[in-house]
N, C-alpha and C. Protein backbone atom coordinates (compact mmCIF):
# COMPACT_ATOMS: atom_id res chain seq x y z
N UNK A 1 -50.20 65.98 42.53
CA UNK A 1 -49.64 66.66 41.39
C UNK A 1 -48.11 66.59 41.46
N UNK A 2 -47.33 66.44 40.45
CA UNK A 2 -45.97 66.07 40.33
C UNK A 2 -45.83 67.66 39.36
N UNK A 3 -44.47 68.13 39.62
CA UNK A 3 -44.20 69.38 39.82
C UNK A 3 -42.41 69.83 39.66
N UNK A 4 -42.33 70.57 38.93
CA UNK A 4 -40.73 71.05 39.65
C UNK A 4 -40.45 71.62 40.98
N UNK A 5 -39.67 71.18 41.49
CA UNK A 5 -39.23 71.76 42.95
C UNK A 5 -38.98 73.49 42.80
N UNK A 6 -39.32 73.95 43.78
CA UNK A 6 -38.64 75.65 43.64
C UNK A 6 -38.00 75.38 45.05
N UNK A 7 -37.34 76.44 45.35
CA UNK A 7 -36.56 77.23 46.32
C UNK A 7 -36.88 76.60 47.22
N UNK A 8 -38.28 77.12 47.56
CA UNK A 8 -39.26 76.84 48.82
C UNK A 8 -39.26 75.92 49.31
N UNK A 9 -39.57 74.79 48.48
CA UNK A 9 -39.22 73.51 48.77
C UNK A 9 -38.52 72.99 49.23
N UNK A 10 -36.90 73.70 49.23
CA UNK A 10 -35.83 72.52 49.88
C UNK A 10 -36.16 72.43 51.31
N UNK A 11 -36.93 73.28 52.47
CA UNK A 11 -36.79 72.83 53.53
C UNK A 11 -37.65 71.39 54.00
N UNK A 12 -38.73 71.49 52.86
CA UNK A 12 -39.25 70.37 52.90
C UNK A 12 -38.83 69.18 52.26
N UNK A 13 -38.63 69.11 51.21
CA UNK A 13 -37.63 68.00 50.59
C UNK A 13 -36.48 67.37 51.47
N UNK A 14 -35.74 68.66 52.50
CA UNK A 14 -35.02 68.24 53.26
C UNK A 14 -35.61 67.07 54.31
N UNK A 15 -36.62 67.45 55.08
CA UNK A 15 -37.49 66.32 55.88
C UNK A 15 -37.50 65.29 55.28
N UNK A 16 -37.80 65.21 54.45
CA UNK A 16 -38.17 64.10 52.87
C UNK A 16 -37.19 63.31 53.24
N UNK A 17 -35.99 64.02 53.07
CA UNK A 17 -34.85 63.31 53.02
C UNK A 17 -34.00 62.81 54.34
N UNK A 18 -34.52 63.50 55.39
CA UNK A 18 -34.08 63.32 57.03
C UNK A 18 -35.32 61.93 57.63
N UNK A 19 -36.02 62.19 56.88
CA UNK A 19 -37.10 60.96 57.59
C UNK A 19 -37.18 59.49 56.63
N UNK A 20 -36.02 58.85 57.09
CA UNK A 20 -35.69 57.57 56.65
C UNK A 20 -33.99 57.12 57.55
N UNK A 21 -34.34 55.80 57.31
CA UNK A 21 -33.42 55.34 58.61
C UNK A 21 -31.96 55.49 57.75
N UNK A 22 -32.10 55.60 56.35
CA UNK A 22 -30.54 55.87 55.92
C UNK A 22 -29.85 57.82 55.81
N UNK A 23 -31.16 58.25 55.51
CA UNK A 23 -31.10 59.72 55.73
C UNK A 23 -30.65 60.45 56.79
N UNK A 24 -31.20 59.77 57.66
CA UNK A 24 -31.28 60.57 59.09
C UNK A 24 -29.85 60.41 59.98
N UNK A 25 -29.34 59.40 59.35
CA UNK A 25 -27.67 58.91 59.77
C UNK A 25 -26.75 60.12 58.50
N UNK A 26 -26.87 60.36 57.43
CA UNK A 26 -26.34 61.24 56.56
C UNK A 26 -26.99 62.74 55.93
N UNK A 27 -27.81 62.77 56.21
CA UNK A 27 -28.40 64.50 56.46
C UNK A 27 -28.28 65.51 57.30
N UNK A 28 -28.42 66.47 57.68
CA UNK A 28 -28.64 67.46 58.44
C UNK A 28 -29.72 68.47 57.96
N UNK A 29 -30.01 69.19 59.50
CA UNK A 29 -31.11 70.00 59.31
C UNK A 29 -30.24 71.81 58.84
N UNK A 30 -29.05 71.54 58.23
CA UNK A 30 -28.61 72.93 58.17
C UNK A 30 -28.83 73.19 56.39
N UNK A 31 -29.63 74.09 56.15
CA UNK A 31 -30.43 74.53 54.81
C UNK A 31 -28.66 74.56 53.76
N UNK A 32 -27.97 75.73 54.34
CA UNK A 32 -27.49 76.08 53.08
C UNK A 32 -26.61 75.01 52.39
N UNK A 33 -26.15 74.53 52.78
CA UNK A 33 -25.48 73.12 51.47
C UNK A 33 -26.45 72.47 50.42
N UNK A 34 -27.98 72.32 51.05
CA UNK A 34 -28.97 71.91 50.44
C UNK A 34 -29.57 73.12 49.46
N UNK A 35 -29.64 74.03 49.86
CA UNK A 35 -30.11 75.96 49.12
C UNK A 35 -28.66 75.46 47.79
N UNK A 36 -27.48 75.58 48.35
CA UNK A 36 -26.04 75.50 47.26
C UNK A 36 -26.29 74.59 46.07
N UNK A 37 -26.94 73.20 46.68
CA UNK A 37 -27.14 72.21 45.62
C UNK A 37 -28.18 72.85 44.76
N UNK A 38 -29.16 73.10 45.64
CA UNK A 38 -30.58 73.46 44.77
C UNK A 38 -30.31 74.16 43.12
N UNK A 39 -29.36 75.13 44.00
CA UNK A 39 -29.22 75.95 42.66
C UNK A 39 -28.54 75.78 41.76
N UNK A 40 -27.73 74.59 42.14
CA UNK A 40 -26.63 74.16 41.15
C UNK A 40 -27.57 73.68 40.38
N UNK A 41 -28.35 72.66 41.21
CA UNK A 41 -29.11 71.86 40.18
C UNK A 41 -30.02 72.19 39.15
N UNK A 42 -30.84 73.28 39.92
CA UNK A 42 -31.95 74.03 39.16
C UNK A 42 -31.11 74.85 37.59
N UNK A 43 -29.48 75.09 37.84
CA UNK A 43 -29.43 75.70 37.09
C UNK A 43 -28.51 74.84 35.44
N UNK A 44 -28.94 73.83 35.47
CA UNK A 44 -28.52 72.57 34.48
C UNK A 44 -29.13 72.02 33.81
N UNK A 45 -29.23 72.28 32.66
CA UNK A 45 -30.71 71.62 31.84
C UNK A 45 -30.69 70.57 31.85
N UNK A 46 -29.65 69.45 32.32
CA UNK A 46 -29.93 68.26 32.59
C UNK A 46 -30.09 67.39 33.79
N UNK A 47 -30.63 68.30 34.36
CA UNK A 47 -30.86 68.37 36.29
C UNK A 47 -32.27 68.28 36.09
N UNK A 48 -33.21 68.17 36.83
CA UNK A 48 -34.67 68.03 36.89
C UNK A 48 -35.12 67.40 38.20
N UNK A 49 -35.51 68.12 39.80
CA UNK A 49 -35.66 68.19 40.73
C UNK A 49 -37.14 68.22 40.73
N UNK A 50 -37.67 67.07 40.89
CA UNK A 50 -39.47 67.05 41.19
C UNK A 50 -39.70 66.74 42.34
N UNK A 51 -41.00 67.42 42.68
CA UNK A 51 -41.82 67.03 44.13
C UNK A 51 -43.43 66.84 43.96
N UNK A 52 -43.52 65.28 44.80
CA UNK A 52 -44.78 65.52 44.17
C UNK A 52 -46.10 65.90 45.41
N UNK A 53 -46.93 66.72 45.14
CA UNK A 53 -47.54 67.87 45.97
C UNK A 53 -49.20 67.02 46.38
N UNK A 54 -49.32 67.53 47.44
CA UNK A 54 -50.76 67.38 48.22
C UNK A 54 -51.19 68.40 48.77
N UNK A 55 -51.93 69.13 48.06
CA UNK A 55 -52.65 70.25 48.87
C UNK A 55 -51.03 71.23 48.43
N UNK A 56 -50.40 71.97 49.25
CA UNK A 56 -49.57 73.31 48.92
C UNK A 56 -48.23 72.06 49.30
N UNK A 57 -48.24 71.16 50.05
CA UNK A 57 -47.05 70.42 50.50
C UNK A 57 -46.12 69.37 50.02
N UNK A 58 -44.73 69.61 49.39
CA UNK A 58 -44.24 68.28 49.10
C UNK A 58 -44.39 67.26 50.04
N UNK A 59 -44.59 66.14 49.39
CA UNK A 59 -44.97 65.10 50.31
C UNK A 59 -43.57 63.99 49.78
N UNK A 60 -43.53 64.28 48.42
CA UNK A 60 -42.31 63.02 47.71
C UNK A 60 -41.31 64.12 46.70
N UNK A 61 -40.30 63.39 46.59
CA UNK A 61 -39.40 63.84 46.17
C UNK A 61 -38.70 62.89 44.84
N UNK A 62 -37.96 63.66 43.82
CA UNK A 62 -36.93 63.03 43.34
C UNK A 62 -36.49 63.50 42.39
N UNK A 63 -35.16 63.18 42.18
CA UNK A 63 -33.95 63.84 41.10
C UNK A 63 -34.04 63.20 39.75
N UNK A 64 -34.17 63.81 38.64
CA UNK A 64 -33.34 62.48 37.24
C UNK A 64 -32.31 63.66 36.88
N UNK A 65 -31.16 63.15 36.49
CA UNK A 65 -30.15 63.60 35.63
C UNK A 65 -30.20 62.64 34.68
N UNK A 66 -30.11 63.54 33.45
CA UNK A 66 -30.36 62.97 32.07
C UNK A 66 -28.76 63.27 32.07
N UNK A 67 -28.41 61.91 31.08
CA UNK A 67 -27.03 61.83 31.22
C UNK A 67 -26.38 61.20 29.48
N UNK A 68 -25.68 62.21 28.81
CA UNK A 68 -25.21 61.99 27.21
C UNK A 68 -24.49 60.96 27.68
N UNK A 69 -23.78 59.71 26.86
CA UNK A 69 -23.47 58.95 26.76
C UNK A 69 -22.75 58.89 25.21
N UNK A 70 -21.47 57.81 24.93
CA UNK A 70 -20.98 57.46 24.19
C UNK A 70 -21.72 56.42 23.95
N UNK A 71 -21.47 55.00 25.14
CA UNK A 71 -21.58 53.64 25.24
C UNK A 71 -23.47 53.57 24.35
N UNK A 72 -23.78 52.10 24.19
CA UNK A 72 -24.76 52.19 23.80
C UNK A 72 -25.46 52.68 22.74
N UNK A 73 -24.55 52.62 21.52
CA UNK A 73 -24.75 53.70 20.38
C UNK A 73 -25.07 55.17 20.80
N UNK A 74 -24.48 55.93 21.58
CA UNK A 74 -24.79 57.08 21.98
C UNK A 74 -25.94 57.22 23.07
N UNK A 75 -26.60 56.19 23.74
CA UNK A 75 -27.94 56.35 24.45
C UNK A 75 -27.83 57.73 25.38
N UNK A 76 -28.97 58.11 25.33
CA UNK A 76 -29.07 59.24 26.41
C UNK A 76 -29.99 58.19 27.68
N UNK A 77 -29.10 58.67 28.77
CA UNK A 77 -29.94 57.52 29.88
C UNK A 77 -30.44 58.77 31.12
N UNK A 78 -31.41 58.35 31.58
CA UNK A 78 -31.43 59.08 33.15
C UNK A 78 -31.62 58.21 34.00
N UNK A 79 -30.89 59.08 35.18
CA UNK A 79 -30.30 58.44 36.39
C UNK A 79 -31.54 59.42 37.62
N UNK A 80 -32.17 58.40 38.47
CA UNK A 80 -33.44 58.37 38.99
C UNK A 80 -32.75 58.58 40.68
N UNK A 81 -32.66 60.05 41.62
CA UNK A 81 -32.17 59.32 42.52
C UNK A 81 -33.14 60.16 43.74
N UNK A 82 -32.79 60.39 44.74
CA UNK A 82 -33.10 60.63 46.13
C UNK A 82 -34.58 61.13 46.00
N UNK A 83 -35.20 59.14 45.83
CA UNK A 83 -36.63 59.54 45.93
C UNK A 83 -36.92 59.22 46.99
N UNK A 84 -37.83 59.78 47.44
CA UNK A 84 -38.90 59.39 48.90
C UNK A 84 -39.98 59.98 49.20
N UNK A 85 -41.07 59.57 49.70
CA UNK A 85 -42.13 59.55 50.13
C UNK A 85 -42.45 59.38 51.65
N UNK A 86 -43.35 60.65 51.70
CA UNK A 86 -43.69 60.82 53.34
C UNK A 86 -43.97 59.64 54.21
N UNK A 87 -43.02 59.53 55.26
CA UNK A 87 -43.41 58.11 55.67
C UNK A 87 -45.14 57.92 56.02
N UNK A 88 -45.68 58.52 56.18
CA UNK A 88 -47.17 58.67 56.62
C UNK A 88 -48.12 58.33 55.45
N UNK A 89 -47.50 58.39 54.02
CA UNK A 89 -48.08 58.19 52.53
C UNK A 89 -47.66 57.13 52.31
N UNK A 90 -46.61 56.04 53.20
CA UNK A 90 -45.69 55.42 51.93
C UNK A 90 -46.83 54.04 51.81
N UNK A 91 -46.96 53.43 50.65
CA UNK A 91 -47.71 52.05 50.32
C UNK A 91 -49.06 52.56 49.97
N UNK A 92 -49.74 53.87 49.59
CA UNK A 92 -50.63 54.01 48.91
C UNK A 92 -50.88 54.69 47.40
N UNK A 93 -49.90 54.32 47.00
CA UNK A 93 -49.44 54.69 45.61
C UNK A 93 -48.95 55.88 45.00
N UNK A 94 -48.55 56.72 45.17
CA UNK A 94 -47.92 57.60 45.39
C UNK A 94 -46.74 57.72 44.80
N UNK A 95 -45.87 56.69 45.29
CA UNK A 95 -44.83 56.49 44.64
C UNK A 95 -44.66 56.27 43.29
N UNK A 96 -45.70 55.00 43.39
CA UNK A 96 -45.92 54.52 41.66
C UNK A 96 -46.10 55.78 40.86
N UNK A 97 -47.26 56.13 41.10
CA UNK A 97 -47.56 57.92 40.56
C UNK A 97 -46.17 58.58 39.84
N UNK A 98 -45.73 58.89 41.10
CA UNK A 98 -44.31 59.96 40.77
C UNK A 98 -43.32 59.08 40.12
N UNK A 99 -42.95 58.10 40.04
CA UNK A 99 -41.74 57.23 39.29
C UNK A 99 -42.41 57.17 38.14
N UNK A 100 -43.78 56.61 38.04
CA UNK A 100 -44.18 56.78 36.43
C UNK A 100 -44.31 58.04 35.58
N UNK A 101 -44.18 58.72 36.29
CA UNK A 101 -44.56 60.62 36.02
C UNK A 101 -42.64 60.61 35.28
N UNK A 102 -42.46 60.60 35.98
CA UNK A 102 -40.44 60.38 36.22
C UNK A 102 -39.95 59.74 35.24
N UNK A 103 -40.23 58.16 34.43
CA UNK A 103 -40.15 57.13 33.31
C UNK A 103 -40.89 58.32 32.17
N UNK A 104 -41.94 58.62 32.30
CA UNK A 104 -42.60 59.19 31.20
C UNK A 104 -41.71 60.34 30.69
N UNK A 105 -41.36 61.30 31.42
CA UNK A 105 -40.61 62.30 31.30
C UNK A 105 -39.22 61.78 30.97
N UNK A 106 -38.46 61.08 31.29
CA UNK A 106 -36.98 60.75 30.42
C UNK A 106 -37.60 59.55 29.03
N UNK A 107 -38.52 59.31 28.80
CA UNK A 107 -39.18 58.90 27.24
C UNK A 107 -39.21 59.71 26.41
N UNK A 108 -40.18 61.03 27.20
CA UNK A 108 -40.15 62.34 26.45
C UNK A 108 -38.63 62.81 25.91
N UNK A 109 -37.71 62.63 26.64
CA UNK A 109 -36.58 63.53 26.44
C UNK A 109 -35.45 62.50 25.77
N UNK A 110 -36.02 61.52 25.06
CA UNK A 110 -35.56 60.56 24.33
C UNK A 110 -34.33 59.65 24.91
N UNK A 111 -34.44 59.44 26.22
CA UNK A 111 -33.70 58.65 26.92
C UNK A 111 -33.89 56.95 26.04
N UNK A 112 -33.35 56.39 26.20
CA UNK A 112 -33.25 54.63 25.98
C UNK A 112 -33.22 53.84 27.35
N UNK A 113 -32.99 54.21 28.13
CA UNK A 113 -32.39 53.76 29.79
C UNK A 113 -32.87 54.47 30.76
N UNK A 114 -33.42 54.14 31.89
CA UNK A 114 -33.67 55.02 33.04
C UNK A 114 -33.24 53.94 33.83
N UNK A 115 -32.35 54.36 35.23
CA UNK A 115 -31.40 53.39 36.16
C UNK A 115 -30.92 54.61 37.40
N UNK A 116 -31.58 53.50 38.12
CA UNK A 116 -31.17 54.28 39.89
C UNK A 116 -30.54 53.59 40.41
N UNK A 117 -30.05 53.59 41.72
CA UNK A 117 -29.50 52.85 43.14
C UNK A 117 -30.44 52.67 43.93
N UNK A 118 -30.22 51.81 44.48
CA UNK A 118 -31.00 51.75 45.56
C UNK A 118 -30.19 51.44 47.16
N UNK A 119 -29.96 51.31 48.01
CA UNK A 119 -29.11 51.10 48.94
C UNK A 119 -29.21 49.23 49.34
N UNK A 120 -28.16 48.53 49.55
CA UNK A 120 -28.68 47.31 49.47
C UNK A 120 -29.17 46.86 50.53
N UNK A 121 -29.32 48.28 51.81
CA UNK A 121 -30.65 47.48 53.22
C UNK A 121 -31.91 47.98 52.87
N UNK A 122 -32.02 48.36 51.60
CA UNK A 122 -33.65 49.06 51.42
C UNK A 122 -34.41 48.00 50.67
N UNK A 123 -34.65 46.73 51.34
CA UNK A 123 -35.39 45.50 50.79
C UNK A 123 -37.16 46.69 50.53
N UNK A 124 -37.00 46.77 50.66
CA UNK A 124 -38.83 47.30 50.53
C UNK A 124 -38.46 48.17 49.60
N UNK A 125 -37.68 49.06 48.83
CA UNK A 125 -37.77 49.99 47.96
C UNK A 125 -36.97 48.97 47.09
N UNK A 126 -36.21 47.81 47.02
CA UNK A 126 -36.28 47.05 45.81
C UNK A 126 -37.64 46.58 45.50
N UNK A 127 -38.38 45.78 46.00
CA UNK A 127 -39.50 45.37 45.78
C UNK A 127 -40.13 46.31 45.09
N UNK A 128 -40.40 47.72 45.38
CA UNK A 128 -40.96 48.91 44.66
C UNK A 128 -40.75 48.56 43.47
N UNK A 129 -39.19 49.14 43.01
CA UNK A 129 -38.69 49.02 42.19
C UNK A 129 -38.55 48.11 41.02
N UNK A 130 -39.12 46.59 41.39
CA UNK A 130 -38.99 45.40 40.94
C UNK A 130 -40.09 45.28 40.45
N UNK A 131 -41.18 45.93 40.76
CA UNK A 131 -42.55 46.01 40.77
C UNK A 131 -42.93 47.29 39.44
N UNK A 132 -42.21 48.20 39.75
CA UNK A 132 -42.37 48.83 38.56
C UNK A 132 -41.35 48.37 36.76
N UNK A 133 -40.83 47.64 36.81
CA UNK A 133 -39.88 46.93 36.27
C UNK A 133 -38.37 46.96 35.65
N UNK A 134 -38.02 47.10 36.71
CA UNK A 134 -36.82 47.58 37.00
C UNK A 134 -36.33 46.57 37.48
N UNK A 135 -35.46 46.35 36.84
CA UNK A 135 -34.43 44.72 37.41
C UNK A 135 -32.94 44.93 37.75
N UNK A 136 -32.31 44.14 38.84
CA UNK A 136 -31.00 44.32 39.35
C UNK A 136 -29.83 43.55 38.51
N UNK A 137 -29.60 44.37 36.90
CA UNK A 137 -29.17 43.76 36.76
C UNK A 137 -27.42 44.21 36.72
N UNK A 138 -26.55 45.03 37.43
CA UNK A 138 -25.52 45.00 37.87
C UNK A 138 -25.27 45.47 39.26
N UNK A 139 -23.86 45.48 39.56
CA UNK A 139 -23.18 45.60 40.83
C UNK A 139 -22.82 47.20 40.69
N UNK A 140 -23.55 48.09 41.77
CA UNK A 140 -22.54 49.57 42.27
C UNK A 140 -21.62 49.63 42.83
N UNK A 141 -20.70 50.36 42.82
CA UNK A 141 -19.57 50.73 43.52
C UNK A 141 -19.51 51.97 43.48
N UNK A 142 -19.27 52.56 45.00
CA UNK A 142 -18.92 53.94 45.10
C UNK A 142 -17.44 53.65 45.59
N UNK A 143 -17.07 55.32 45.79
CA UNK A 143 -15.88 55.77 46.44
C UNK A 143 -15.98 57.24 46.71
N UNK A 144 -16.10 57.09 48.24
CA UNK A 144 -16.08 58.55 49.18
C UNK A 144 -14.71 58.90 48.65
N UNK A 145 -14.68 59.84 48.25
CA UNK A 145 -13.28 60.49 48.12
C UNK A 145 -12.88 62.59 49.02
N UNK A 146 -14.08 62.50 49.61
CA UNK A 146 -13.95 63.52 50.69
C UNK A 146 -14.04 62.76 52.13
């Protein structure tokens, strides 16, 4: 079952997010920065924090921010991010599940665009991605500025 995240959840979402080889180099196990976000997020109607559940337990995770736009004749787009799946679940569909749950829901909310990142050593979550049809078709650039 795919779900909004509550409260409760962040300590698990946190795991979610500590159990992967890019996570576990940029996470920590200390709640309140993650509790701070929660609520930022929870409290933004264009925030939308899902988990998707087995039995009482998040098992997967992920963010869309629906995002107004000028460009594009005005498109409203959402932006798909810190998904993951229990490493113990991952490759039995699951994922597909929750990303299509995720596409359906920014259709509903009259998006034109749905577009994530992906990290460029995560060859196996492009393939995901490529698979659900989603194509690479530009270059990211960040900038740490803390």
């Amino acid at each position: 079952m795919i779900r909004r995240a509550i409260m409760d959840d962040v300590p698990a979402i946190l795991a979610l997010l500590m159990d992967d080889d890019l996570g576990k180099l940029r996470e920590d196990g200390s709640l309140k920065p993650y509790k701070d976000a929660f609520t930022a997020i929870t409290s933004d109607e264009n925030q939308f924090f899902g988990v998707a559940d087995l039995g009482s337990k998040p098992v997967g995770c992920f963010q869309i921010s629906f995002i107004p736009g000028l460009s594009r004749r005005g498109m409203l787009r959402a932006q798909i991010e810190s998904v993951r799946i229990a490493r113990a679940l991952r490759g039995q569909g699951l994922g597909t599940i929750m990303m299509q749950w995720a596409i359906a829901r920014a259709r509903e909310r009259g998006c034109g665009l749905v577009q994530l990142n992906s990290d460029k050593t995560r060859l196996e979550a492009h393939n995901f991605y490529e698979a659900l049809g989603f194509r690479a078709s530009h270059e990211g650039f960040k900038l740490y500025v803390q």
